[in-house]
PDB file of N, CA and C in Angstrom:
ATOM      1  N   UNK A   1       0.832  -1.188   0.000  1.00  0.00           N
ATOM      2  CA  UNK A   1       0.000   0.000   0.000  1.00  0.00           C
ATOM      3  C   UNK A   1       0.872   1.246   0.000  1.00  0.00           C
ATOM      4  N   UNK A   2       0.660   2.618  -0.407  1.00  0.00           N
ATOM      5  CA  UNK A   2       1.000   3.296  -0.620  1.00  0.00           C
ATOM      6  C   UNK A   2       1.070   4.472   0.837  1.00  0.00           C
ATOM      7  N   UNK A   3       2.086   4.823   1.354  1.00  0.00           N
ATOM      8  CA  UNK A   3       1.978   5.987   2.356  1.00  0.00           C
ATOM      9  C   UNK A   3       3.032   7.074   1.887  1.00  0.00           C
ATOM     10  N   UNK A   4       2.579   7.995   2.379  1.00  0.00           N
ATOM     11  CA  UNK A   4       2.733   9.717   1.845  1.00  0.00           C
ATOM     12  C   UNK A   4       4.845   9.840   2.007  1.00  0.00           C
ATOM     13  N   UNK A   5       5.133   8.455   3.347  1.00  0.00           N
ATOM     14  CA  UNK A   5       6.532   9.295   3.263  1.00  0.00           C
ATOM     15  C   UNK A   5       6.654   8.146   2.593  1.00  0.00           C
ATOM     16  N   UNK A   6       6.523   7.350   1.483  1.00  0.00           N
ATOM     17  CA  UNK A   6       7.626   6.467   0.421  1.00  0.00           C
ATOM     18  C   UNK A   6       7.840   7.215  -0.371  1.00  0.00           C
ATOM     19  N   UNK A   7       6.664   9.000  -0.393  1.00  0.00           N
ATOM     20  CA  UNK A   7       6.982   9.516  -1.530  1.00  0.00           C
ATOM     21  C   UNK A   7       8.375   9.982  -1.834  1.00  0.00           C
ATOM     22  N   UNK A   8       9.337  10.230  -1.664  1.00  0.00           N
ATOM     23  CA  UNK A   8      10.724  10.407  -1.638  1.00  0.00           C
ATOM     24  C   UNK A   8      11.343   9.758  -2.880  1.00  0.00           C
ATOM     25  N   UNK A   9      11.061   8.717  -2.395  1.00  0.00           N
ATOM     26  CA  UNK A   9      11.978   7.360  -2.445  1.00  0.00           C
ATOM     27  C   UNK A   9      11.748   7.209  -4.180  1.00  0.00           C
ATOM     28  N   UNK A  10      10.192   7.335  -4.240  1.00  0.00           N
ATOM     29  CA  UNK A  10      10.008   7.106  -6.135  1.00  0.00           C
ATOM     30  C   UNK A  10      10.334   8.414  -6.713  1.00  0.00           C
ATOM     31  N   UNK A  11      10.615   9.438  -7.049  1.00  0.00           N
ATOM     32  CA  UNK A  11      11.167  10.974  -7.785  1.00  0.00           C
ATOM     33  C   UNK A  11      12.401  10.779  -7.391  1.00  0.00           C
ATOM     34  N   UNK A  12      13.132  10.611  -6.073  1.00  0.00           N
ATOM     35  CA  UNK A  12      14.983  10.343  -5.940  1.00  0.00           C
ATOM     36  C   UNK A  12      14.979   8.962  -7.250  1.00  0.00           C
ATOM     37  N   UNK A  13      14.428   8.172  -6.966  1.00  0.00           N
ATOM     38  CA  UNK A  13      15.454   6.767  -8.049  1.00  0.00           C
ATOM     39  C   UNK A  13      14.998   7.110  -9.388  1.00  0.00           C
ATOM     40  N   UNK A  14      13.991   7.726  -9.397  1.00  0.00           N
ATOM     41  CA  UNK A  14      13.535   8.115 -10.874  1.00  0.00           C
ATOM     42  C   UNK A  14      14.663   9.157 -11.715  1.00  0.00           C
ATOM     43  N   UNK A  15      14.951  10.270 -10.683  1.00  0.00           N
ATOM     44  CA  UNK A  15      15.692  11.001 -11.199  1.00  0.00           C
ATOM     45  C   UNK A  15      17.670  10.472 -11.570  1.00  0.00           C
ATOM     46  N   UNK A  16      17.723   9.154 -10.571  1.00  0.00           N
ATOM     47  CA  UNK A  16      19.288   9.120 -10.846  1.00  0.00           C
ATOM     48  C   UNK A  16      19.418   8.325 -12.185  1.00  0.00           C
ATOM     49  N   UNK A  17      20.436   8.147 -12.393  1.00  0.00           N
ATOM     50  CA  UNK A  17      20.586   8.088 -13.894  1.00  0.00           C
ATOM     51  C   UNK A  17      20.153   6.078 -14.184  1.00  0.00           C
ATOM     52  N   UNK A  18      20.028   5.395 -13.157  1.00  0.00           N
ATOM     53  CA  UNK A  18      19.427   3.934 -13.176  1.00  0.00           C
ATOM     54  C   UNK A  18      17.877   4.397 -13.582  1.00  0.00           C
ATOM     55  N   UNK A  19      17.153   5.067 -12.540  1.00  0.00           N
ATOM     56  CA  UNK A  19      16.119   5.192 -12.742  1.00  0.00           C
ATOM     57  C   UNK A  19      15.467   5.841 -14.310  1.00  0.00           C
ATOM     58  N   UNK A  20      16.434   6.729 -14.610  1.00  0.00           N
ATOM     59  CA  UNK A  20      16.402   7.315 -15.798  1.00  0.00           C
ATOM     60  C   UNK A  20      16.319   6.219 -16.653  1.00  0.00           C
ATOM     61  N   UNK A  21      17.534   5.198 -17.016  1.00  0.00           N
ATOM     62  CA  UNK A  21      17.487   3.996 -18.100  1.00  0.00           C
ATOM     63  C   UNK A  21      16.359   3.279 -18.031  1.00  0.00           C
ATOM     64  N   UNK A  22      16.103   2.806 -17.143  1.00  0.00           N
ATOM     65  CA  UNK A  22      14.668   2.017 -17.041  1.00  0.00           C
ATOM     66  C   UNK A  22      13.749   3.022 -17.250  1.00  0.00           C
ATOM     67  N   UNK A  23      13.802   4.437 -17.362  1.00  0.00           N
ATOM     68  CA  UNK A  23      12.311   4.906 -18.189  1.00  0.00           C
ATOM     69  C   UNK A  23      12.383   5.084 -19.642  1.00  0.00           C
ATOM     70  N   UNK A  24      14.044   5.135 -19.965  1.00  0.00           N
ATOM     71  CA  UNK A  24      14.021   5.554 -21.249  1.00  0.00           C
ATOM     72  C   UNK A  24      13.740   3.663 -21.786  1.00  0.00           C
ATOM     73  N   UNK A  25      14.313   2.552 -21.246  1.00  0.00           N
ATOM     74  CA  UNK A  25      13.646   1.020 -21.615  1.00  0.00           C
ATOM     75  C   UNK A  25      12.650   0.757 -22.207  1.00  0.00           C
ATOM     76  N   UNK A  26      11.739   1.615 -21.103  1.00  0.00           N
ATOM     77  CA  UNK A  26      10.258   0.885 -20.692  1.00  0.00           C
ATOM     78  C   UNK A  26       9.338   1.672 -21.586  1.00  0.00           C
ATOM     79  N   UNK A  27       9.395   2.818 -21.632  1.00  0.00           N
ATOM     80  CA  UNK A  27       8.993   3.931 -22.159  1.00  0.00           C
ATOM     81  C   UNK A  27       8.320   4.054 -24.061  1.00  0.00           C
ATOM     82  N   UNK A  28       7.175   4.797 -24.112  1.00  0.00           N
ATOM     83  CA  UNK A  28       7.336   4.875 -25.544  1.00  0.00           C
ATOM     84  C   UNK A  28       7.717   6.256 -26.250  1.00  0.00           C
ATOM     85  N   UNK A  29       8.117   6.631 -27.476  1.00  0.00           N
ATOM     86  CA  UNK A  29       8.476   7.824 -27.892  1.00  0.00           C
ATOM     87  C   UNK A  29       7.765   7.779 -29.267  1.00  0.00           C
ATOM     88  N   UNK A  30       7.209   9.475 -28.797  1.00  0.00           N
ATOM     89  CA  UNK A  30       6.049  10.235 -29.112  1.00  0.00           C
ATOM     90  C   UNK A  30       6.486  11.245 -30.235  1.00  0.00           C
ATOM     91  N   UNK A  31       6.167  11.349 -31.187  1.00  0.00           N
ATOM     92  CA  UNK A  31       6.328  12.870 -31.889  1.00  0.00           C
ATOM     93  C   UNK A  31       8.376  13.250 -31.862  1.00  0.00           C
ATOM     94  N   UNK A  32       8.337  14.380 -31.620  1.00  0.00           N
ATOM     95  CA  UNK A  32       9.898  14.771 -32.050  1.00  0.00           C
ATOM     96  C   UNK A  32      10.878  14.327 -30.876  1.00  0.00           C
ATOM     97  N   UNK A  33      10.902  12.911 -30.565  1.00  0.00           N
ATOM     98  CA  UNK A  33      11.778  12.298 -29.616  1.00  0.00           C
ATOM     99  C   UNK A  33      11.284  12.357 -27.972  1.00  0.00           C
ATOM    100  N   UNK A  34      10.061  12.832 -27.840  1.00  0.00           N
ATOM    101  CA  UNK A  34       9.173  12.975 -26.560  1.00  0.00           C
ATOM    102  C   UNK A  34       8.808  11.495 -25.734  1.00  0.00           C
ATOM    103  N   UNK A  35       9.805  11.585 -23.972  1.00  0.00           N
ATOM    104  CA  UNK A  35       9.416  10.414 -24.108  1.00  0.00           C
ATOM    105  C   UNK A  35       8.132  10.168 -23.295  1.00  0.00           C
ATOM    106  N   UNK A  36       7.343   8.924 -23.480  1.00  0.00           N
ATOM    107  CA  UNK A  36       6.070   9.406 -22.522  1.00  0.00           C
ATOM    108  C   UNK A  36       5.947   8.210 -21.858  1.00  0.00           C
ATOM    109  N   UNK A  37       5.945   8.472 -20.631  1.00  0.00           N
ATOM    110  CA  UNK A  37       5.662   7.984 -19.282  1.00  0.00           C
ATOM    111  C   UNK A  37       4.287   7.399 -19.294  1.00  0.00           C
ATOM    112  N   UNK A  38       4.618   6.184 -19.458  1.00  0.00           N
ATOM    113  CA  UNK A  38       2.694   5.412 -18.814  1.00  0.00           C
ATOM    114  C   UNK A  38       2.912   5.409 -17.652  1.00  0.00           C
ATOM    115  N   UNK A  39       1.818   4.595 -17.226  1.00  0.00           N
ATOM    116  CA  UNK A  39       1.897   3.838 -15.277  1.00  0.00           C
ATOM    117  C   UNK A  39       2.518   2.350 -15.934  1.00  0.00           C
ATOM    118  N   UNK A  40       2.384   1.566 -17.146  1.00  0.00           N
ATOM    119  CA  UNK A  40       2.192   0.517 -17.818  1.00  0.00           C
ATOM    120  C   UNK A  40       4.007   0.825 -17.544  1.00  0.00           C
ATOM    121  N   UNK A  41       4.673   1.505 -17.550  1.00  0.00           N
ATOM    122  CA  UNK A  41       6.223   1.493 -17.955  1.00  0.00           C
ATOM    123  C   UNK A  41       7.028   1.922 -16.475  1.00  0.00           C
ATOM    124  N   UNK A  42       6.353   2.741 -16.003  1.00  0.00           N
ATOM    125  CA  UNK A  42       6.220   3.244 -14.158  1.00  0.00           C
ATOM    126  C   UNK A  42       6.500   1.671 -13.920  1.00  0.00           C
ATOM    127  N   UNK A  43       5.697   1.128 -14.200  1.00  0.00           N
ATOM    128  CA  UNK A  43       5.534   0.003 -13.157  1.00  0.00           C
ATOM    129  C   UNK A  43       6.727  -1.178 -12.792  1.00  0.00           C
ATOM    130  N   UNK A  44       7.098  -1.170 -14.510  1.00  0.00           N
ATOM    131  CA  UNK A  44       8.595  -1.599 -14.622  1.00  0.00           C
ATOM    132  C   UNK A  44       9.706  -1.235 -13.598  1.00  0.00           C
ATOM    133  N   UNK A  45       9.690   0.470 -14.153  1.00  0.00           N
ATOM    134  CA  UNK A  45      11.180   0.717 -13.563  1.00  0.00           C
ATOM    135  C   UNK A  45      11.546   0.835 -12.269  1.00  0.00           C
ATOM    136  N   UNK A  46      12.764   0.746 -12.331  1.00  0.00           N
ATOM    137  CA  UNK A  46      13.617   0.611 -10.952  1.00  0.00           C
ATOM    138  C   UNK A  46      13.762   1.634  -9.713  1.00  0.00           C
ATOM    139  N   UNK A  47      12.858   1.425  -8.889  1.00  0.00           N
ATOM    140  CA  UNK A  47      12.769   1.806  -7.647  1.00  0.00           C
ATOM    141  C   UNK A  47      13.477   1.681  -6.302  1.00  0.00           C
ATOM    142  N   UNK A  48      13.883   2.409  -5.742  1.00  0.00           N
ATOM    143  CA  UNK A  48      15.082   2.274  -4.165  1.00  0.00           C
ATOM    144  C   UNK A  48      14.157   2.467  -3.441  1.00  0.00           C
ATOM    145  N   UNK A  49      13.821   1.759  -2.234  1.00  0.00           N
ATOM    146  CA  UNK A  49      12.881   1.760  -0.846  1.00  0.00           C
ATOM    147  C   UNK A  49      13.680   1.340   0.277  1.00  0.00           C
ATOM    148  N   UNK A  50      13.404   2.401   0.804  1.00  0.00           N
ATOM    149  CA  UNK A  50      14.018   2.126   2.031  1.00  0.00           C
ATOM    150  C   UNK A  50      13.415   2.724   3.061  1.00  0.00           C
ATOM    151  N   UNK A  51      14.018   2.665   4.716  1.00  0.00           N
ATOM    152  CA  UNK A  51      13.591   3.397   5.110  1.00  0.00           C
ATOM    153  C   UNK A  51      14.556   4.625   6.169  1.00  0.00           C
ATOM    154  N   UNK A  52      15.404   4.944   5.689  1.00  0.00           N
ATOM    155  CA  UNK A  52      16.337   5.863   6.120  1.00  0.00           C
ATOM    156  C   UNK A  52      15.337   7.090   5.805  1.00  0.00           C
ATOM    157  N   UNK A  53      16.079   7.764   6.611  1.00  0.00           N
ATOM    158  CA  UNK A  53      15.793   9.421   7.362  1.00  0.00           C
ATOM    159  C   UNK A  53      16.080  10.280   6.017  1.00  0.00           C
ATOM    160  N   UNK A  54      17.263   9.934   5.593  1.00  0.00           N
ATOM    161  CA  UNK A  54      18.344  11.200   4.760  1.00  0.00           C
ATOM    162  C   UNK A  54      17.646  11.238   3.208  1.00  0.00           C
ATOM    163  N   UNK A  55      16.766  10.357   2.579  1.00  0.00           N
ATOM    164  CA  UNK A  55      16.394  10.479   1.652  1.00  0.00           C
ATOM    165  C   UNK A  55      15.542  11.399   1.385  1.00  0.00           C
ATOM    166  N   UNK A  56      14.620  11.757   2.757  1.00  0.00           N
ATOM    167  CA  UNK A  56      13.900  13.502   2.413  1.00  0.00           C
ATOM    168  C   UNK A  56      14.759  14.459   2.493  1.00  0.00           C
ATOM    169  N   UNK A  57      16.182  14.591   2.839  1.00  0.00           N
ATOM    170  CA  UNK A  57      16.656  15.716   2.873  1.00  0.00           C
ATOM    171  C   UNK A  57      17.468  15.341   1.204  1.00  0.00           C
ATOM    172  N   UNK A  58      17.537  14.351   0.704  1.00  0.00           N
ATOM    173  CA  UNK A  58      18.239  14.519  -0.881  1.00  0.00           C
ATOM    174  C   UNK A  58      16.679  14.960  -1.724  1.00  0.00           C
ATOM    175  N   UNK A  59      15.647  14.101  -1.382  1.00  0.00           N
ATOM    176  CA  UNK A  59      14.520  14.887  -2.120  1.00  0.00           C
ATOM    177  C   UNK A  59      14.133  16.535  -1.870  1.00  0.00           C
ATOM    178  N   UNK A  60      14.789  16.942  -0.812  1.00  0.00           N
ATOM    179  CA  UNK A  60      14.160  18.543  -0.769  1.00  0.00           C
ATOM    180  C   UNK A  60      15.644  19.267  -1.387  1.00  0.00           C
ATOM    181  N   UNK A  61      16.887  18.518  -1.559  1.00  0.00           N
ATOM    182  CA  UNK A  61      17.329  19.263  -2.435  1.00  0.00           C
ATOM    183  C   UNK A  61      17.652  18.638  -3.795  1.00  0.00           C
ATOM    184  N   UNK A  62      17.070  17.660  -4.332  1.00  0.00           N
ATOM    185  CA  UNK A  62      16.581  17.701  -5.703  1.00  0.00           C
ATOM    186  C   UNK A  62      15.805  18.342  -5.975  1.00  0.00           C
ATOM    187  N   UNK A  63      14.858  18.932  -5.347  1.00  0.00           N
ATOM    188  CA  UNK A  63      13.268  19.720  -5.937  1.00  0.00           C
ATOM    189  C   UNK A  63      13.470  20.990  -5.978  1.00  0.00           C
ATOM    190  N   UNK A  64      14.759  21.533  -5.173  1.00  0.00           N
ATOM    191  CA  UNK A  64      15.403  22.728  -5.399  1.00  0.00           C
ATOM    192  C   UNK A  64      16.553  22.785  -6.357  1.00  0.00           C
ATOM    193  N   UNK A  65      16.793  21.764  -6.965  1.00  0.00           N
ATOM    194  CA  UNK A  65      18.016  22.107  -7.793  1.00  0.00           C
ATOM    195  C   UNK A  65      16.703  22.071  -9.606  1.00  0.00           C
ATOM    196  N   UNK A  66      15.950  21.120  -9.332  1.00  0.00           N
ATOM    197  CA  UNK A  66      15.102  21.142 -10.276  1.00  0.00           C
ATOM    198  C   UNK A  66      14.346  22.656 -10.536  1.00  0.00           C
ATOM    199  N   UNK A  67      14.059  23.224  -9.207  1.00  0.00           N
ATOM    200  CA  UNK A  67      13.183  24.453  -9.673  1.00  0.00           C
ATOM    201  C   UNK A  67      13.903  25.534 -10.161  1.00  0.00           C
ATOM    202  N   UNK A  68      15.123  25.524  -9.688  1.00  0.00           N
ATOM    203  CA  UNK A  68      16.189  26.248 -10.493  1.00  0.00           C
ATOM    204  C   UNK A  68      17.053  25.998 -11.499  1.00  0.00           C
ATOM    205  N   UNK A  69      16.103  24.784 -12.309  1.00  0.00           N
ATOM    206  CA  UNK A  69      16.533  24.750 -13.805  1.00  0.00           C
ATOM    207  C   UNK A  69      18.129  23.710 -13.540  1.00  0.00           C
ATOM    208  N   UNK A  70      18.536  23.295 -12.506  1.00  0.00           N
ATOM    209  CA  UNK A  70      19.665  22.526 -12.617  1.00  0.00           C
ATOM    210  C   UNK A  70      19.403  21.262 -12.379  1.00  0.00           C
ATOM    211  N   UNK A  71      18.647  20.415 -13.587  1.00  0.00           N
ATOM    212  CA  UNK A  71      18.327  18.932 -13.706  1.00  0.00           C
ATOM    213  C   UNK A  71      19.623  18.141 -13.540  1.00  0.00           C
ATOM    214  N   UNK A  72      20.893  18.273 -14.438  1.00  0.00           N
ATOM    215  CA  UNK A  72      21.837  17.596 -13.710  1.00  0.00           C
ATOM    216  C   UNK A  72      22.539  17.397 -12.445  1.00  0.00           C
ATOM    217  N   UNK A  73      22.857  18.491 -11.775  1.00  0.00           N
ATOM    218  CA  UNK A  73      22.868  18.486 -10.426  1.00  0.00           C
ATOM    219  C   UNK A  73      22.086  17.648  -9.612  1.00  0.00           C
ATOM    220  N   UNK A  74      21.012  17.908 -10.057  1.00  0.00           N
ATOM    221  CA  UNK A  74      19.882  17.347  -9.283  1.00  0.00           C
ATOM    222  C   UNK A  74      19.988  15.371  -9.673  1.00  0.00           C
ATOM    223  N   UNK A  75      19.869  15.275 -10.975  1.00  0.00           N
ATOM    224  CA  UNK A  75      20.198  13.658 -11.342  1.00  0.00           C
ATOM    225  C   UNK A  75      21.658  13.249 -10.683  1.00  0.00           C
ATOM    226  N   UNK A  76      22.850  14.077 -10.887  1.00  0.00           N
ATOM    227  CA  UNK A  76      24.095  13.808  -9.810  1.00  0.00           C
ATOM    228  C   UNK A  76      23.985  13.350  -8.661  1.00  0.00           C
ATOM    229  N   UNK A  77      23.231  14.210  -8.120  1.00  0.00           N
ATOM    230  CA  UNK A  77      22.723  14.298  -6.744  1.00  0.00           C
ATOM    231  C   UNK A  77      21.852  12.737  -6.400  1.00  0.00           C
ATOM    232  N   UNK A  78      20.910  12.520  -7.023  1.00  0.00           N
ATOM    233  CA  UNK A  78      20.154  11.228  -6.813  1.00  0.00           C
ATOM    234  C   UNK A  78      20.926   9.984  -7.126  1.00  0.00           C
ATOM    235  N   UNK A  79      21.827  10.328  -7.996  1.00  0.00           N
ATOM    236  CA  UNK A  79      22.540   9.322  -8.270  1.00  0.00           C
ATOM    237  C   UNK A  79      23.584   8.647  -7.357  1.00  0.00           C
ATOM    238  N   UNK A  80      24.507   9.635  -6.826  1.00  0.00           N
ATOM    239  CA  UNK A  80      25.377   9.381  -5.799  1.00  0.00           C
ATOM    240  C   UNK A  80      24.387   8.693  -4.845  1.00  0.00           C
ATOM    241  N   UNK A  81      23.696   9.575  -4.325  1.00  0.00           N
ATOM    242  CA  UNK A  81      22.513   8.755  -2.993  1.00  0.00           C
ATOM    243  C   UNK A  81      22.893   7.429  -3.355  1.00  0.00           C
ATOM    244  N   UNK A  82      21.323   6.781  -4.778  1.00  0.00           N
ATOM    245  CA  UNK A  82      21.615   5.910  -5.102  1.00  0.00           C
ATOM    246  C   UNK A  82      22.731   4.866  -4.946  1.00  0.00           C
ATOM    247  N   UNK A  83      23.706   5.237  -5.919  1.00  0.00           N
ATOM    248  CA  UNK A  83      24.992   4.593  -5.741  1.00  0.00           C
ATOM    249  C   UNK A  83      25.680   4.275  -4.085  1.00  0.00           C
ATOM    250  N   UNK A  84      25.670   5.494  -3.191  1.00  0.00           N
ATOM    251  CA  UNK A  84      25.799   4.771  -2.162  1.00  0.00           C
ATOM    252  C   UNK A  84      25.239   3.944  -1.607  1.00  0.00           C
ATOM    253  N   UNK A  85      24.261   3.970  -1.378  1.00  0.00           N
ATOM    254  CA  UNK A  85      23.438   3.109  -0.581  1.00  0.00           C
ATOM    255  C   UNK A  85      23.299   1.996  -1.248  1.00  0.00           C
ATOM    256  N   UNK A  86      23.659   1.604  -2.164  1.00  0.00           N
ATOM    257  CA  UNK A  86      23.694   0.161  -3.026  1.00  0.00           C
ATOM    258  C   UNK A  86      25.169  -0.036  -3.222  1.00  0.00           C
ATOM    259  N   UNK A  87      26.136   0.553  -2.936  1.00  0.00           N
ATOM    260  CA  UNK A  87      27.074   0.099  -3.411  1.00  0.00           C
ATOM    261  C   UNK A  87      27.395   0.281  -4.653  1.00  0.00           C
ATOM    262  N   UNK A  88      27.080   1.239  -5.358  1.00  0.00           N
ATOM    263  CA  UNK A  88      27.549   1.170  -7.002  1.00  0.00           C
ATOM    264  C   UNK A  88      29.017   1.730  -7.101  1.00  0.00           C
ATOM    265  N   UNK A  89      29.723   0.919  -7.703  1.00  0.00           N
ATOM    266  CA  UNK A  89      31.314   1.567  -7.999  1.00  0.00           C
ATOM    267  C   UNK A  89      30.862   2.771  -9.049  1.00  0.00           C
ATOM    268  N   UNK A  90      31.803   3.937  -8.752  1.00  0.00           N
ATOM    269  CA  UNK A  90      32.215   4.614  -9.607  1.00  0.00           C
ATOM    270  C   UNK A  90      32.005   4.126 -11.108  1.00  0.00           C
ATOM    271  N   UNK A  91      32.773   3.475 -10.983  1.00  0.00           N
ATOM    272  CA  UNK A  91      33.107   3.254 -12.551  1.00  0.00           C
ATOM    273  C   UNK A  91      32.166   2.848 -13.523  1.00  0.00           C
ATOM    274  N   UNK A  92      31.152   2.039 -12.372  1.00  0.00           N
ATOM    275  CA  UNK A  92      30.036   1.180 -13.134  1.00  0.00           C
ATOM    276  C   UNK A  92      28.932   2.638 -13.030  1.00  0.00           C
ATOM    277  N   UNK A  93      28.932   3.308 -12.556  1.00  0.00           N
ATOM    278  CA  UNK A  93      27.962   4.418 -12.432  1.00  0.00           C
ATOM    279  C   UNK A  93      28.432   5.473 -13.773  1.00  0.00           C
ATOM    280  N   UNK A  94      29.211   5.587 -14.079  1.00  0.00           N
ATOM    281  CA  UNK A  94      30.407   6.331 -15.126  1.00  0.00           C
ATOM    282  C   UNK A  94      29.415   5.990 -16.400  1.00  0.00           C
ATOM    283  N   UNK A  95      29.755   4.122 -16.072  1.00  0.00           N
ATOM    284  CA  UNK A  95      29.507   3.336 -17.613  1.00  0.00           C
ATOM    285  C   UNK A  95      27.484   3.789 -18.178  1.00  0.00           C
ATOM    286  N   UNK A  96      27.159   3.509 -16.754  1.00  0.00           N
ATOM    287  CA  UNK A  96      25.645   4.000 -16.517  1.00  0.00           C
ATOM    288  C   UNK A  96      25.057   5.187 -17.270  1.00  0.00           C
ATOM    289  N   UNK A  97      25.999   5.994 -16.694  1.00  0.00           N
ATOM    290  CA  UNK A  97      25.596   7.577 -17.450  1.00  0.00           C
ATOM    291  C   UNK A  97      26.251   7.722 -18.930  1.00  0.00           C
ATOM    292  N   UNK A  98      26.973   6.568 -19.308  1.00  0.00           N
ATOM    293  CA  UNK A  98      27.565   6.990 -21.044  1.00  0.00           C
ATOM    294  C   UNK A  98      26.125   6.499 -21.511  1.00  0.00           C
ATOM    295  N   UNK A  99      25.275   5.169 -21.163  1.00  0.00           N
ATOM    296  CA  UNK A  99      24.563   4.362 -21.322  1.00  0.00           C
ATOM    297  C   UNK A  99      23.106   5.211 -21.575  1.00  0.00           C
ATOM    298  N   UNK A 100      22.864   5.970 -20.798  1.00  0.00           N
ATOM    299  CA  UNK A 100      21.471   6.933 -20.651  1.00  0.00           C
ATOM    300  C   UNK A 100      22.074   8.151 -21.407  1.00  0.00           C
ATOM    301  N   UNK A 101      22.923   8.431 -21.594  1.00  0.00           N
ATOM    302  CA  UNK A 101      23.163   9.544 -23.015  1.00  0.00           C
ATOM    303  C   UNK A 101      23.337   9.247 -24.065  1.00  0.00           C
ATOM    304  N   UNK A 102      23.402   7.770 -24.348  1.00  0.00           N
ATOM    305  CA  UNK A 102      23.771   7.452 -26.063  1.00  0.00           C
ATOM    306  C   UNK A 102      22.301   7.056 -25.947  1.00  0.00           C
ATOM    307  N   UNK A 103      21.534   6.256 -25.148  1.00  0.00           N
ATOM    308  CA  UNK A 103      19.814   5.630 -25.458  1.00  0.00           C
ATOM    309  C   UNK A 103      18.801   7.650 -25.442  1.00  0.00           C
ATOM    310  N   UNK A 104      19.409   8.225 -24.805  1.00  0.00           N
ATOM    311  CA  UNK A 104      18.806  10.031 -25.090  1.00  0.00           C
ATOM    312  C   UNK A 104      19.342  10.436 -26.207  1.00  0.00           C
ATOM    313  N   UNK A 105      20.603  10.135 -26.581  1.00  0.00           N
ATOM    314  CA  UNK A 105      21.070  11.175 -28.086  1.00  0.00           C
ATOM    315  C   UNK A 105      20.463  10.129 -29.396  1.00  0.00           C
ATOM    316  N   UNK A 106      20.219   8.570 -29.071  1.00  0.00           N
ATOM    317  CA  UNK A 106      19.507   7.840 -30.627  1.00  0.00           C
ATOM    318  C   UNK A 106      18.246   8.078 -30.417  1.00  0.00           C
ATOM    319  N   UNK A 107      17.089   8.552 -28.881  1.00  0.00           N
ATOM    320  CA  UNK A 107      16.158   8.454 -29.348  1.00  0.00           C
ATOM    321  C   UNK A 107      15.922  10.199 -29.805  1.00  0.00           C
ATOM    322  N   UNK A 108      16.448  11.235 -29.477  1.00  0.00           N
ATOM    323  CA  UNK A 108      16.238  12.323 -30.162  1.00  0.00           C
ATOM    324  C   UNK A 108      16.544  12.613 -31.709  1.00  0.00           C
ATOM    325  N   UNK A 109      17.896  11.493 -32.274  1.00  0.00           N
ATOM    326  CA  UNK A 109      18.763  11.337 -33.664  1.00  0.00           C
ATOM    327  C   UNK A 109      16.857  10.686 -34.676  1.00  0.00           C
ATOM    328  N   UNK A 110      16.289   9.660 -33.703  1.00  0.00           N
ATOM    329  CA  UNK A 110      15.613   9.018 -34.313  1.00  0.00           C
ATOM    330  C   UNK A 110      14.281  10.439 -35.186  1.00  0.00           C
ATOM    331  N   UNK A 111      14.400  10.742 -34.654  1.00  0.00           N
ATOM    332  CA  UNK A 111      13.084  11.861 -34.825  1.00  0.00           C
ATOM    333  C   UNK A 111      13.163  13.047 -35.758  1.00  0.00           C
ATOM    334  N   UNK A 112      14.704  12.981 -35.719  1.00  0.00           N
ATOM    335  CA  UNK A 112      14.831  14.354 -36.946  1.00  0.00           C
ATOM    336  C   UNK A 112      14.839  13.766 -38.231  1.00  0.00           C
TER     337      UNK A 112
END
């Protein structure tokens, strides 16, 4: 069942760059490289649950790096979280983010 504080937990993994690949996966693309979010593709992707304290304080400053127009920061930001708390090496997090910019630069290439 759903309670108000897991909300965190789904917008942080969504935004780090894992959560990102599994939407660009799951996802269909719309018109000039637009990608669009079902619940049908939601449902798929990869979610972090937990129940630590510190994940509302990375969600209140993702939602501030977002309102001031700094989406990478903000995906940096979720990502490291991420990565710590799972253990992701560097390197494999590196390979991650070449991975979600070449599946973003073919599906925008696809459309022109």
């Amino acid at each position: 069942s759903f309670h108000y504080e897991n909300l965190p937990h789904i917008p942080v993994s969504l935004l780090s760059v894992v959560g990102q690949l599994s939407l660009e996966a799951y996802s269909k693309v719309y018109g000039s490289g637009v990608l669009k979010v079902e619940p049908s593709s939601l449902k798929r992707c990869l979610v972090y649950k937990s129940n630590e304290k510190d994940i509302h304080s990375i969600y209140a400053q993702c939602s501030a790096l977002l309102v001031s127009n700094e989406k990478n920061k903000a995906m940096q930001l979720a990502t490291d979280f991420i990565n710590k708390k799972l253990n992701i090496p560097a390197d494999l997090s590196g390979e991650a983010l070449l991975a979600l910019r070449e599946l973003q630069s073919r599906r925008l290439l696809r459309t022109s």
